[in-house]
C-alpha atoms as a PDB file:
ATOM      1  CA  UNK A   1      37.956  88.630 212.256  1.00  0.00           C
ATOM      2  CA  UNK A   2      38.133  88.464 208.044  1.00  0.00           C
ATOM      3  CA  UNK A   3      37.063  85.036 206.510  1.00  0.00           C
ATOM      4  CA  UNK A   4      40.427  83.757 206.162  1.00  0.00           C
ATOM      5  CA  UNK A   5      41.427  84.040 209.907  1.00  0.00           C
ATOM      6  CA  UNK A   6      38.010  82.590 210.749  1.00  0.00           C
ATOM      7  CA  UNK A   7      38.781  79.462 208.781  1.00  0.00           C
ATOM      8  CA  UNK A   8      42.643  79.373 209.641  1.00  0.00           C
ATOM      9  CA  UNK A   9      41.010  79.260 213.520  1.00  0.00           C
ATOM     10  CA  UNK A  10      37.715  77.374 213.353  1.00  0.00           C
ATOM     11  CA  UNK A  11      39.564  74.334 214.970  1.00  0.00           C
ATOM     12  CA  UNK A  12      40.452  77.042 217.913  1.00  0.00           C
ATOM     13  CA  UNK A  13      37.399  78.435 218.608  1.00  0.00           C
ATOM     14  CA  UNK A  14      35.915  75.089 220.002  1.00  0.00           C
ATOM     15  CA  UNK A  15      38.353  75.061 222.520  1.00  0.00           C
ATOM     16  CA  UNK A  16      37.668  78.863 223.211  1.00  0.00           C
ATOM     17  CA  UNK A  17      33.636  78.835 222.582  1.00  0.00           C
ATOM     18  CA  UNK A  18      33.964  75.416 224.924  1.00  0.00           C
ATOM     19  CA  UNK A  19      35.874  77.322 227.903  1.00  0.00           C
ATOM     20  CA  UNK A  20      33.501  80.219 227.411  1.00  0.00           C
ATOM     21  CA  UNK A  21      30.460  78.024 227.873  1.00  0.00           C
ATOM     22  CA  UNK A  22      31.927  76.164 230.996  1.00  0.00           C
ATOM     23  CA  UNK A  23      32.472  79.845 232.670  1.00  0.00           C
ATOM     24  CA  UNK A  24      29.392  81.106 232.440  1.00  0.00           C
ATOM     25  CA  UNK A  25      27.657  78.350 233.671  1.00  0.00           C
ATOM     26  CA  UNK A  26      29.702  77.852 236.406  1.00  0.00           C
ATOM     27  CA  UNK A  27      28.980  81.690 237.098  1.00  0.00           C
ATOM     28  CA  UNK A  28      24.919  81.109 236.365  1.00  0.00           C
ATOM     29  CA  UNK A  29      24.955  77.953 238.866  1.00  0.00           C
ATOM     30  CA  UNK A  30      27.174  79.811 241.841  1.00  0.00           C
ATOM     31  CA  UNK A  31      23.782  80.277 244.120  1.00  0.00           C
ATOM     32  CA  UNK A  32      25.843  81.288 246.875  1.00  0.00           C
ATOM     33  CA  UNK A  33      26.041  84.495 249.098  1.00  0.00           C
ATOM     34  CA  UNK A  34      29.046  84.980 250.817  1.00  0.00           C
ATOM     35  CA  UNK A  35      27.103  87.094 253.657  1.00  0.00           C
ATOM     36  CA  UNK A  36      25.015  84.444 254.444  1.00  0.00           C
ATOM     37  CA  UNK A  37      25.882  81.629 257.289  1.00  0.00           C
ATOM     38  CA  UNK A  38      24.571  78.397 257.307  1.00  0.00           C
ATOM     39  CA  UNK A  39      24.956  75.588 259.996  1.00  0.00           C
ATOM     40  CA  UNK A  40      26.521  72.460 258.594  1.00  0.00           C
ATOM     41  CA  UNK A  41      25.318  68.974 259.116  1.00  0.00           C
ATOM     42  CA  UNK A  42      26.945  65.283 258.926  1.00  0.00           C
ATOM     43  CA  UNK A  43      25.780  62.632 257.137  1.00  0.00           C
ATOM     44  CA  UNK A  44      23.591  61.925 259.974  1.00  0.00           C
ATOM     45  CA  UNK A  45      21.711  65.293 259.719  1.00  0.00           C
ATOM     46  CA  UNK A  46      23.725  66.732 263.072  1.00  0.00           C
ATOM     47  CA  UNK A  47      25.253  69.684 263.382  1.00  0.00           C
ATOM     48  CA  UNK A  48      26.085  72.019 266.236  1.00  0.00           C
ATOM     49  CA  UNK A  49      27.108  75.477 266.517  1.00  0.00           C
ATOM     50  CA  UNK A  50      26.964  78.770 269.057  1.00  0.00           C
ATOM     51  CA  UNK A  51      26.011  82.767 267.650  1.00  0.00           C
ATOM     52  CA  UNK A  52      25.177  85.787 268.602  1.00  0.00           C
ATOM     53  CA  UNK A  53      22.061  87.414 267.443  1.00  0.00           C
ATOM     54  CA  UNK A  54      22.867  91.290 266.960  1.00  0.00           C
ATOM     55  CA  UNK A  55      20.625  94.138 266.851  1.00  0.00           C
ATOM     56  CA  UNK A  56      19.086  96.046 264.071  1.00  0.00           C
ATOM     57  CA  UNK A  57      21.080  97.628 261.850  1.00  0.00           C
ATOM     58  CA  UNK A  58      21.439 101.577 262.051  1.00  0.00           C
ATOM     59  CA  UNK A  59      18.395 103.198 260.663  1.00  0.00           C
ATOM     60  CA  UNK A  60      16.248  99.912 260.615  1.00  0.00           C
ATOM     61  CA  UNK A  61      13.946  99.537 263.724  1.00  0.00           C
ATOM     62  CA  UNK A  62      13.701  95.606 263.594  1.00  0.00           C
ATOM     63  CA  UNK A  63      16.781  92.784 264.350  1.00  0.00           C
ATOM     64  CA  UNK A  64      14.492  90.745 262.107  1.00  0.00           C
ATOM     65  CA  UNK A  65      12.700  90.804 258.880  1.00  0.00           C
ATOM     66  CA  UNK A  66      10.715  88.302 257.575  1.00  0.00           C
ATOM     67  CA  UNK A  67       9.260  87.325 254.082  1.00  0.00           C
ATOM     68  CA  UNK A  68       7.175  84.206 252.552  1.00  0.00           C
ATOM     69  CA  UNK A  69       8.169  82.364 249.062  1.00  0.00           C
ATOM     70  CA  UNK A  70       6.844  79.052 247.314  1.00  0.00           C
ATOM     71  CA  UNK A  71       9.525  76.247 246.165  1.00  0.00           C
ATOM     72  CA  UNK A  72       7.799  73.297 243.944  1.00  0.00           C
ATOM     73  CA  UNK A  73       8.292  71.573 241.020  1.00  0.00           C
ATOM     74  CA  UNK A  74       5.514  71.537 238.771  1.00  0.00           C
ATOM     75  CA  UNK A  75       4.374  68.865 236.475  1.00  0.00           C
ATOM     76  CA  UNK A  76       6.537  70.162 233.611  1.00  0.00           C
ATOM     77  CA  UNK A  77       9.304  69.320 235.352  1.00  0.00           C
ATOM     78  CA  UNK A  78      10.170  73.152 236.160  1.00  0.00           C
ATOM     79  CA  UNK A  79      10.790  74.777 239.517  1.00  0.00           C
ATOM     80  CA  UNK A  80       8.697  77.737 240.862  1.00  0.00           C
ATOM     81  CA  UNK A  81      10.629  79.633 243.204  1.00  0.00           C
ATOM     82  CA  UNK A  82       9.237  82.688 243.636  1.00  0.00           C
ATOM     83  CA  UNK A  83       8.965  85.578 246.628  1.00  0.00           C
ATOM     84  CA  UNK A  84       5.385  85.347 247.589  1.00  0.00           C
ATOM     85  CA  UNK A  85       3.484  88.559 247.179  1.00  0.00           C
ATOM     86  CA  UNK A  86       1.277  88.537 250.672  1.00  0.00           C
ATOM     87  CA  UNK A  87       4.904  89.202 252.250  1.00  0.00           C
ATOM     88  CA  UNK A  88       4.484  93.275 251.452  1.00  0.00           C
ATOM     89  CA  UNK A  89       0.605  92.834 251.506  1.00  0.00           C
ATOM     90  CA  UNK A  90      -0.349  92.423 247.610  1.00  0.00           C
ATOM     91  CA  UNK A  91      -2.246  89.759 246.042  1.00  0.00           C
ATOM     92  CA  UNK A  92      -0.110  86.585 244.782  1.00  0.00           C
ATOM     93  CA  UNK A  93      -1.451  84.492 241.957  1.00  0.00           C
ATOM     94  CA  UNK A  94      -0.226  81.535 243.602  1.00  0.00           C
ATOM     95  CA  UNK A  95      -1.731  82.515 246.819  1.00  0.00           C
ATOM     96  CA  UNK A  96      -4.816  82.798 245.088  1.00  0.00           C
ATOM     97  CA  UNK A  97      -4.453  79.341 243.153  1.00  0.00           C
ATOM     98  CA  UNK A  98      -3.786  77.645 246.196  1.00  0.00           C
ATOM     99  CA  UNK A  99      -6.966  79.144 247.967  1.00  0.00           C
ATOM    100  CA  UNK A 100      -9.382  78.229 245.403  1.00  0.00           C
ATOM    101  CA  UNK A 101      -7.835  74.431 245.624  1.00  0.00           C
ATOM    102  CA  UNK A 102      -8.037  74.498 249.039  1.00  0.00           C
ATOM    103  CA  UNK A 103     -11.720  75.826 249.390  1.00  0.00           C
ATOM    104  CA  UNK A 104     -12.860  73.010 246.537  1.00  0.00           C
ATOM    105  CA  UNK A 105     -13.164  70.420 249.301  1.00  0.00           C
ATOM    106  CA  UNK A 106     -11.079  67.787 247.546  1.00  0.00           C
ATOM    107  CA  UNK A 107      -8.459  66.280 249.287  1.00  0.00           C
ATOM    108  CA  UNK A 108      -6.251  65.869 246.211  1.00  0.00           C
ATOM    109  CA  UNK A 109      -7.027  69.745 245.678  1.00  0.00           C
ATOM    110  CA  UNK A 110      -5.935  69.883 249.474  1.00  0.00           C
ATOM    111  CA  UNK A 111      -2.660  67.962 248.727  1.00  0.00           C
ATOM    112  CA  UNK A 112      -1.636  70.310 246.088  1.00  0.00           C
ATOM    113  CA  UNK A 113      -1.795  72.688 248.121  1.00  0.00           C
ATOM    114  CA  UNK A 114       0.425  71.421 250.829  1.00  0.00           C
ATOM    115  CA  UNK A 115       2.883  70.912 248.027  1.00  0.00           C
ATOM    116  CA  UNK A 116       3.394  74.366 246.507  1.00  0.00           C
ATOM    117  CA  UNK A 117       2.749  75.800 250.602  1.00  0.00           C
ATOM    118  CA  UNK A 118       4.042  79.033 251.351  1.00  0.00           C
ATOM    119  CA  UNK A 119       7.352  78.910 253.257  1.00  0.00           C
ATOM    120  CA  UNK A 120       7.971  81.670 256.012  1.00  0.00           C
ATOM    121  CA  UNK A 121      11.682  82.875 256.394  1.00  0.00           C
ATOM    122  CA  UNK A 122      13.261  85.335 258.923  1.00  0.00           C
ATOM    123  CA  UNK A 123      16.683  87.108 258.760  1.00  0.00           C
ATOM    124  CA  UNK A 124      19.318  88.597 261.166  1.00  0.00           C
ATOM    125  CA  UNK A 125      22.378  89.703 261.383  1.00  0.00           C
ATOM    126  CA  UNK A 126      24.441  86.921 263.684  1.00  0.00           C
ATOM    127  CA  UNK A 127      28.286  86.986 264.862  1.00  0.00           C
ATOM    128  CA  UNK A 128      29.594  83.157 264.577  1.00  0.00           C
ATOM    129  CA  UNK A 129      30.717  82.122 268.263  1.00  0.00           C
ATOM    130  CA  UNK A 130      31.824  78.675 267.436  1.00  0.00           C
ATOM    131  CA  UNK A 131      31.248  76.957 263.924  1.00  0.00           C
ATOM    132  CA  UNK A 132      33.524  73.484 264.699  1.00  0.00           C
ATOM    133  CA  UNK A 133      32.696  72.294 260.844  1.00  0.00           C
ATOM    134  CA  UNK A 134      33.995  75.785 259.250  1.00  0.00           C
ATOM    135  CA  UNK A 135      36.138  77.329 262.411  1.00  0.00           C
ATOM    136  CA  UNK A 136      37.355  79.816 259.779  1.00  0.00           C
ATOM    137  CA  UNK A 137      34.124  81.443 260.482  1.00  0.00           C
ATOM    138  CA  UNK A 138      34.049  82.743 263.862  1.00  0.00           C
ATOM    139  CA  UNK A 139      34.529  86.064 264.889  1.00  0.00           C
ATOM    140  CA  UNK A 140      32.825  87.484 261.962  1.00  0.00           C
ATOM    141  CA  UNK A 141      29.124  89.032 260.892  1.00  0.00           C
ATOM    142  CA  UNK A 142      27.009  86.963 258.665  1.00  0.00           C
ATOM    143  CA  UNK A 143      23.324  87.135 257.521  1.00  0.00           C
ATOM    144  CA  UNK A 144      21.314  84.124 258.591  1.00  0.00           C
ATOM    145  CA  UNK A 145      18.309  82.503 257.541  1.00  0.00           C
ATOM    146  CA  UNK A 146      15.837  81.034 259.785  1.00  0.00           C
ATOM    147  CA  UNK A 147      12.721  79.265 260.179  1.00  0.00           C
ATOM    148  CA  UNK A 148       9.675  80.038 263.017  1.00  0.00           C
ATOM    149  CA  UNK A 149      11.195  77.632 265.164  1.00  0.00           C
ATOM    150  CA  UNK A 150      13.837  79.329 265.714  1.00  0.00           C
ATOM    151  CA  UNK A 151      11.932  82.197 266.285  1.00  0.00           C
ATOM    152  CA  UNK A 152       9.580  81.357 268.459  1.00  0.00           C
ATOM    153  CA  UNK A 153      12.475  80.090 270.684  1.00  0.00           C
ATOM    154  CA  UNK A 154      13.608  84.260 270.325  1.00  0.00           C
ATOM    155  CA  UNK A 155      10.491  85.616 271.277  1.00  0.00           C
ATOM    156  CA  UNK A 156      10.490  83.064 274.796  1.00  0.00           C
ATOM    157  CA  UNK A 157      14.016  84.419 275.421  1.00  0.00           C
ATOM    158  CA  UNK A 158      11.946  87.849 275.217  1.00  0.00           C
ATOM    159  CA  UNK A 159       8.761  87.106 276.619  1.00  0.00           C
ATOM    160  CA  UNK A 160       9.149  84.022 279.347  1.00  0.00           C
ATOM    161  CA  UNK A 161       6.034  81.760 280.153  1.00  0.00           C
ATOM    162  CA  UNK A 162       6.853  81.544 283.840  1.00  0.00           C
ATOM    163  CA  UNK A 163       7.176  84.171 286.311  1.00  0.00           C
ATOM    164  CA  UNK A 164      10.582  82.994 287.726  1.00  0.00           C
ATOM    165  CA  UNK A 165      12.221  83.248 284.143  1.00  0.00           C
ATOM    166  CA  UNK A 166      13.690  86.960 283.864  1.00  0.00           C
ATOM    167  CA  UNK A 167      13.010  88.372 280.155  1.00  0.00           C
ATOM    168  CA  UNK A 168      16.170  88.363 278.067  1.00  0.00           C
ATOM    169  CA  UNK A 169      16.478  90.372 274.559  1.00  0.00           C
ATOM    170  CA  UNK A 170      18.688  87.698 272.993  1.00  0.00           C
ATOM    171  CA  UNK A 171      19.688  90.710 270.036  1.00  0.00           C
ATOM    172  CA  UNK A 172      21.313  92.895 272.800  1.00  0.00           C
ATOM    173  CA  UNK A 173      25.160  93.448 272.596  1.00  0.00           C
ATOM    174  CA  UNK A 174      25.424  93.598 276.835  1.00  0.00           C
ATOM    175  CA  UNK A 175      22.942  91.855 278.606  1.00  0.00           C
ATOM    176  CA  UNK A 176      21.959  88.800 275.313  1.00  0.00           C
ATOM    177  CA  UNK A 177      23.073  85.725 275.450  1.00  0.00           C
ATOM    178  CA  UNK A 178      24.705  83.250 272.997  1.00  0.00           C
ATOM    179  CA  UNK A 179      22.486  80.555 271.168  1.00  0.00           C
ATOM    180  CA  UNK A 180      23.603  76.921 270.351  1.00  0.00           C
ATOM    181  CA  UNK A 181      22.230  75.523 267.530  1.00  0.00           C
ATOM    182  CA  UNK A 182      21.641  71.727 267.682  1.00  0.00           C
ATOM    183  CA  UNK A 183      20.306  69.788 264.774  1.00  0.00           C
ATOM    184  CA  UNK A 184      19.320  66.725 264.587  1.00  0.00           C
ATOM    185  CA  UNK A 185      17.100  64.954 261.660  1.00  0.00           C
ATOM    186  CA  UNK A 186      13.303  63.806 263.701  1.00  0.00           C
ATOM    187  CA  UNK A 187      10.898  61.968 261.257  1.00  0.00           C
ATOM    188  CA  UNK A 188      12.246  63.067 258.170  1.00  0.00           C
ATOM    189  CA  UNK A 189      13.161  66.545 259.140  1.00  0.00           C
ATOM    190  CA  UNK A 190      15.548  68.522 260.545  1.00  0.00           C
ATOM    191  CA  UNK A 191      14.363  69.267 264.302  1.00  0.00           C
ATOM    192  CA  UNK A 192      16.205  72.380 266.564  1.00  0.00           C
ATOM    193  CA  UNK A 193      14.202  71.685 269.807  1.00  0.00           C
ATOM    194  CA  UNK A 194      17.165  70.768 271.226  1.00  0.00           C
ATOM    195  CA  UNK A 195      18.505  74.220 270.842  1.00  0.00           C
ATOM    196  CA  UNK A 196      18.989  76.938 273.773  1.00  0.00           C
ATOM    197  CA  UNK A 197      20.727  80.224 275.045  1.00  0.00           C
ATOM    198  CA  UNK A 198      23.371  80.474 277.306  1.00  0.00           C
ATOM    199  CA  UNK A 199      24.095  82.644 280.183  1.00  0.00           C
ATOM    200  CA  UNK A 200      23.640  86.371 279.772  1.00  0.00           C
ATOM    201  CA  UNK A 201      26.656  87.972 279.544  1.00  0.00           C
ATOM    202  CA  UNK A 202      28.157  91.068 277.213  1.00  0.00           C
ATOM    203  CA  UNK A 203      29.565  89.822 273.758  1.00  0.00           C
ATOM    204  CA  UNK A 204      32.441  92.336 274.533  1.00  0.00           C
ATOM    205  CA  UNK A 205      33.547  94.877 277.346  1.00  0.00           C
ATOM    206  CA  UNK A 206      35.674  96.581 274.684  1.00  0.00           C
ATOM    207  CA  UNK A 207      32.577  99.060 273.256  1.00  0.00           C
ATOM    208  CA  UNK A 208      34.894 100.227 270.078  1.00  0.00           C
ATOM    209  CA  UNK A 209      35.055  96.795 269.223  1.00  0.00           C
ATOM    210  CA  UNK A 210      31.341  96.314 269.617  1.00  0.00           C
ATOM    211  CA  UNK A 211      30.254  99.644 267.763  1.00  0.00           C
ATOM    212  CA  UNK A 212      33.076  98.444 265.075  1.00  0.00           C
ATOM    213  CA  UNK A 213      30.916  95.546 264.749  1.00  0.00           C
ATOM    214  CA  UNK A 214      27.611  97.191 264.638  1.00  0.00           C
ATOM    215  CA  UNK A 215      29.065  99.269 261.685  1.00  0.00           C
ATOM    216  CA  UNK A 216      29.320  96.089 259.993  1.00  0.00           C
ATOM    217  CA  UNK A 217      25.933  95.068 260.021  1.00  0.00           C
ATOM    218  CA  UNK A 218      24.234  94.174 257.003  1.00  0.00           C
ATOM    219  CA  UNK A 219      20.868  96.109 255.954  1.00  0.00           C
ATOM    220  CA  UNK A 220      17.661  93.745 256.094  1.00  0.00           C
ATOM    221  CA  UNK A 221      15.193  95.959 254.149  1.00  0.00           C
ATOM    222  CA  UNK A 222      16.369  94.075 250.353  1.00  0.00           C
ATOM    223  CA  UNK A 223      14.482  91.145 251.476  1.00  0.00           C
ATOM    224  CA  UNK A 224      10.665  92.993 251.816  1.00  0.00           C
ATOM    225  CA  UNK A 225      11.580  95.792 249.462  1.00  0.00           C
ATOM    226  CA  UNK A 226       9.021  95.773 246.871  1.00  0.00           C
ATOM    227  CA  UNK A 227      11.656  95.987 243.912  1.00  0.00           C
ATOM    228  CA  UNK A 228      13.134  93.066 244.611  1.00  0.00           C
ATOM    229  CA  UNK A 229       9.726  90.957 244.170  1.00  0.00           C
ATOM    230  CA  UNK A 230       8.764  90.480 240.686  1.00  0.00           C
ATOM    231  CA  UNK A 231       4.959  91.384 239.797  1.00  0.00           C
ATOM    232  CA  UNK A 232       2.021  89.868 239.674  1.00  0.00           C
ATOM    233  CA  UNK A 233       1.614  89.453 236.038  1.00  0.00           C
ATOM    234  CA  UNK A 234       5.260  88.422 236.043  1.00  0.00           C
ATOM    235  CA  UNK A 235       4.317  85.440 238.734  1.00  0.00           C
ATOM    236  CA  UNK A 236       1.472  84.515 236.704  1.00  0.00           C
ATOM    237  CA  UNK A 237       3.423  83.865 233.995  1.00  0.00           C
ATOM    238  CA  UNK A 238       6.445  81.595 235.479  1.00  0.00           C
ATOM    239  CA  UNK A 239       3.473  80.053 237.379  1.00  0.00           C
ATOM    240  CA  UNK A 240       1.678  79.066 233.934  1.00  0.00           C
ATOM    241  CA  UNK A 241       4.513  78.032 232.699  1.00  0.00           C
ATOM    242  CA  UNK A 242       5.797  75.715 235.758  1.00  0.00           C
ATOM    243  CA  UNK A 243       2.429  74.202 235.810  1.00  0.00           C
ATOM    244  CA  UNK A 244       2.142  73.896 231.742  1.00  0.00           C
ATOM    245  CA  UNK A 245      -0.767  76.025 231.454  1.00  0.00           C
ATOM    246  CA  UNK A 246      -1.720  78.321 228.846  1.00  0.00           C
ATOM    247  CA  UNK A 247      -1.753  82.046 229.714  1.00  0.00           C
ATOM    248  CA  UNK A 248      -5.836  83.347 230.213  1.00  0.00           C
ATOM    249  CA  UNK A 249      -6.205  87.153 229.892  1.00  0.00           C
ATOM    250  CA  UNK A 250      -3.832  89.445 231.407  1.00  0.00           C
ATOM    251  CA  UNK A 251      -3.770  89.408 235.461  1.00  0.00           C
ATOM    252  CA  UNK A 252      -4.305  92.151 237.372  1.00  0.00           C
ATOM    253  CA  UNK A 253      -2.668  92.267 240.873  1.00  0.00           C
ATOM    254  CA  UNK A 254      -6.143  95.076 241.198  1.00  0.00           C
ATOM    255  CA  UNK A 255      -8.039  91.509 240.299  1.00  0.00           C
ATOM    256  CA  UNK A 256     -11.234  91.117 242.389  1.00  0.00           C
ATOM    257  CA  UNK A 257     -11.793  88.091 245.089  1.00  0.00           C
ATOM    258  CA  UNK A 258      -9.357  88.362 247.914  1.00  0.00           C
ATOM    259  CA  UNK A 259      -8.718  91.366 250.281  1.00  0.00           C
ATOM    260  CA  UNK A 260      -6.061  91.753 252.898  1.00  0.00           C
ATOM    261  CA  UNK A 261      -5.674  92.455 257.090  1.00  0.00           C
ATOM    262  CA  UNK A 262      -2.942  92.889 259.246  1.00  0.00           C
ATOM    263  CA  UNK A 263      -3.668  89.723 261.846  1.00  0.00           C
ATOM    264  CA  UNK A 264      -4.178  90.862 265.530  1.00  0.00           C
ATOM    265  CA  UNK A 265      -0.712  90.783 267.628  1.00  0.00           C
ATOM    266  CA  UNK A 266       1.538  91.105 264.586  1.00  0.00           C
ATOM    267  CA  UNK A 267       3.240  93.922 262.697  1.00  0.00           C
ATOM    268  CA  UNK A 268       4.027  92.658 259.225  1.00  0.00           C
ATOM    269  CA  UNK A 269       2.370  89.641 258.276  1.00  0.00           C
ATOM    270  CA  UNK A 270      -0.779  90.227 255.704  1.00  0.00           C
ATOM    271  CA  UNK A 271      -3.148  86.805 255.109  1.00  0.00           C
ATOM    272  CA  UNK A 272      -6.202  86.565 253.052  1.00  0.00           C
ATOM    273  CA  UNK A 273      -9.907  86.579 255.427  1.00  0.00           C
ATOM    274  CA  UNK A 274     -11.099  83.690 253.202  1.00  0.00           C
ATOM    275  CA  UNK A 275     -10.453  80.261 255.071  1.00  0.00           C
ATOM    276  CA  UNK A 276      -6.420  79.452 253.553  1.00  0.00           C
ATOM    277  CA  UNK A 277      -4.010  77.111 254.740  1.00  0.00           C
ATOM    278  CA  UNK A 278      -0.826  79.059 256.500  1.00  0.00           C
ATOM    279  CA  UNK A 279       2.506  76.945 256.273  1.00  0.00           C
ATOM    280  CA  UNK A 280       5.900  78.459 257.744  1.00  0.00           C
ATOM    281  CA  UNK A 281       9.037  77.467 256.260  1.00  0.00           C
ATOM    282  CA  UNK A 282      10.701  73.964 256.967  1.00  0.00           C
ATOM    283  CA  UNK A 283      13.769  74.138 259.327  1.00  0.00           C
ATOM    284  CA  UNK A 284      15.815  73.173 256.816  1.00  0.00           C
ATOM    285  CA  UNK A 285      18.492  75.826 256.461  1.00  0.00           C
ATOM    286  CA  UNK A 286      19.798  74.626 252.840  1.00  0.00           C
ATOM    287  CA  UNK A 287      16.470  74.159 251.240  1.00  0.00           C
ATOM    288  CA  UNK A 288      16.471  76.951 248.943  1.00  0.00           C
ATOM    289  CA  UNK A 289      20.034  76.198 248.244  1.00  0.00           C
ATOM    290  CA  UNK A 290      18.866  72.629 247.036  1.00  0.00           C
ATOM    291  CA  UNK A 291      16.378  73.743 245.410  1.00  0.00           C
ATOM    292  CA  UNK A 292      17.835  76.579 243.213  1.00  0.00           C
ATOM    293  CA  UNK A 293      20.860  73.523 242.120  1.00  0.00           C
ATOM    294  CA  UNK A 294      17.874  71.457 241.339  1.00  0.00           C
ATOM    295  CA  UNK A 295      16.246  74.745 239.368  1.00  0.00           C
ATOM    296  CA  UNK A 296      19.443  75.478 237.229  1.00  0.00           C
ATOM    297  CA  UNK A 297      19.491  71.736 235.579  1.00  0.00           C
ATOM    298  CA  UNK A 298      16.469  71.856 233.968  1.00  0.00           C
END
């Protein structure tokens, strides 16, 4: 654009620079993804809905996957959301943080800690039964995002306490069983004890339709591959930052103090032998939802 066109349209380019500014951060604030499902609640915190846990994708041995992050706001006023390190079996700065608070004795050290926890969060693939809030999504294949509630309520359906209780593999296309999700809000939080499976039955006796639909699974690996968590130097940083500190010399996820062990009975979950505080995920589907909204104003 020469000078004189630049001056003819100054009084334009407001309108244009003003339009352009609106679309991107309507773009930078859009924290949805469409593949994901989430259970919606009234103003009363209630919600109710029936799926269908499916199996593991092709080529992935697990229906599940898990992963821990951190969601705080720090005394800057910034958010630290962050993928936690300890879910692929590394060091995490803010693991590490946390531990030394935590072994210091102090209960205010203690309280910080419970404040920047880690949060624990499973995914599977689900087919929507019955969704009465969003009806438009039944019948199709969605990602969901789960707490260890929900889990544990999995692995009973899989491994019954009583003897008279026939195991059930609630991921299985012909002999699983539906699961209704009730929510309701107990003492502050949202509670799904209420929840249960159905009867066992086959999702379909049409097997093209059910091998059309495990074509359509989504791939779980994303959410534990190591390229999609940022490194340790990189978490130090956004954790100095969130917390107002100034940067000390360069971390080193090779950094001395803390080694690692898979935990007895479990496959994928790595913890620090030094005495730490271990907090799962609250139930609260939309938390990181709220949180990333809450990220994006400041």
């Amino acid at each position: 654009m020469s000078f004189g066109a630049m001056k003819k349209n100054r009084e334009a380019m407001i309108s244009k620079m003003t339009a352009a500014a609106e679309q991107s951060e309507s773009k930078t604030k859009n924290y949805n993804d469409d593949r994901k499902w989430k259970l919606t609640v009234d103003k009363a915190q209630n919600g109710f809905a029936e799926i269908r846990f499916l199996p593991a994708a092709e080529g992935e041995e697990l229906p599940w996957v898990k992963y821990w992050d951190h969601a705080f706001k720090g005394p800057t006023g910034q958010w630290y959301m962050e993928k936690s390190l300890t879910t692929i079996g590394q060091q995490d700065p803010l693991g590490e943080a946390n531990q030394k608070l935590w072994n210091s004795g102090f209960d205010d050290d203690k309280t910080i800690v419970r404040e920047r926890k880690r949060r624990l969060h499973y995914v599977s693939n689900i087919m929507v039964i019955s969704d009465p809030a969003n009806p438009q999504n039944e019948g199709k294949v969605f990602l969901y995002e789960y707490g260890k509630k929900i889990f544990d309520m999995l692995m009973d359906a899989m491994n019954p306490e009583f003897p008279d209780e026939k195991p059930m593999n609630p991921f299985d296309f012909w002999e699983g069983a539906n699961f209704k999700i009730k929510a309701r809000k107990v003492d502050g939080y949202r509670n799904y004890d209420k929840s249960d499976f159905g009867p066992i039955q086959a999702l379909s006796d049409d097997d093209a339709k059910l091998e059309g639909l495990y074509n359509s699974l989504y791939p779980l690996k994303e959410f534990t591959d190591p390229k999609s968590f940022k490194s340790y130097n990189e978490l130090q940083a956004r954790l100095n930052l969130v917390l107002g500190e100034s940067a000390g010399p360069s971390a080193s996820a090779e950094a001395p103090g803390m080694t690692f062990e898979e935990p007895k009975g479990q496959t994928a979950e790595y913890k620090p032998k030094a005495n730490i505080v271990d907090n799962s995920a609250d139930e609260d589907d939309g938390a990181m939802s709220f949180f990333a909204n809450l990220a994006a104003d400041d």
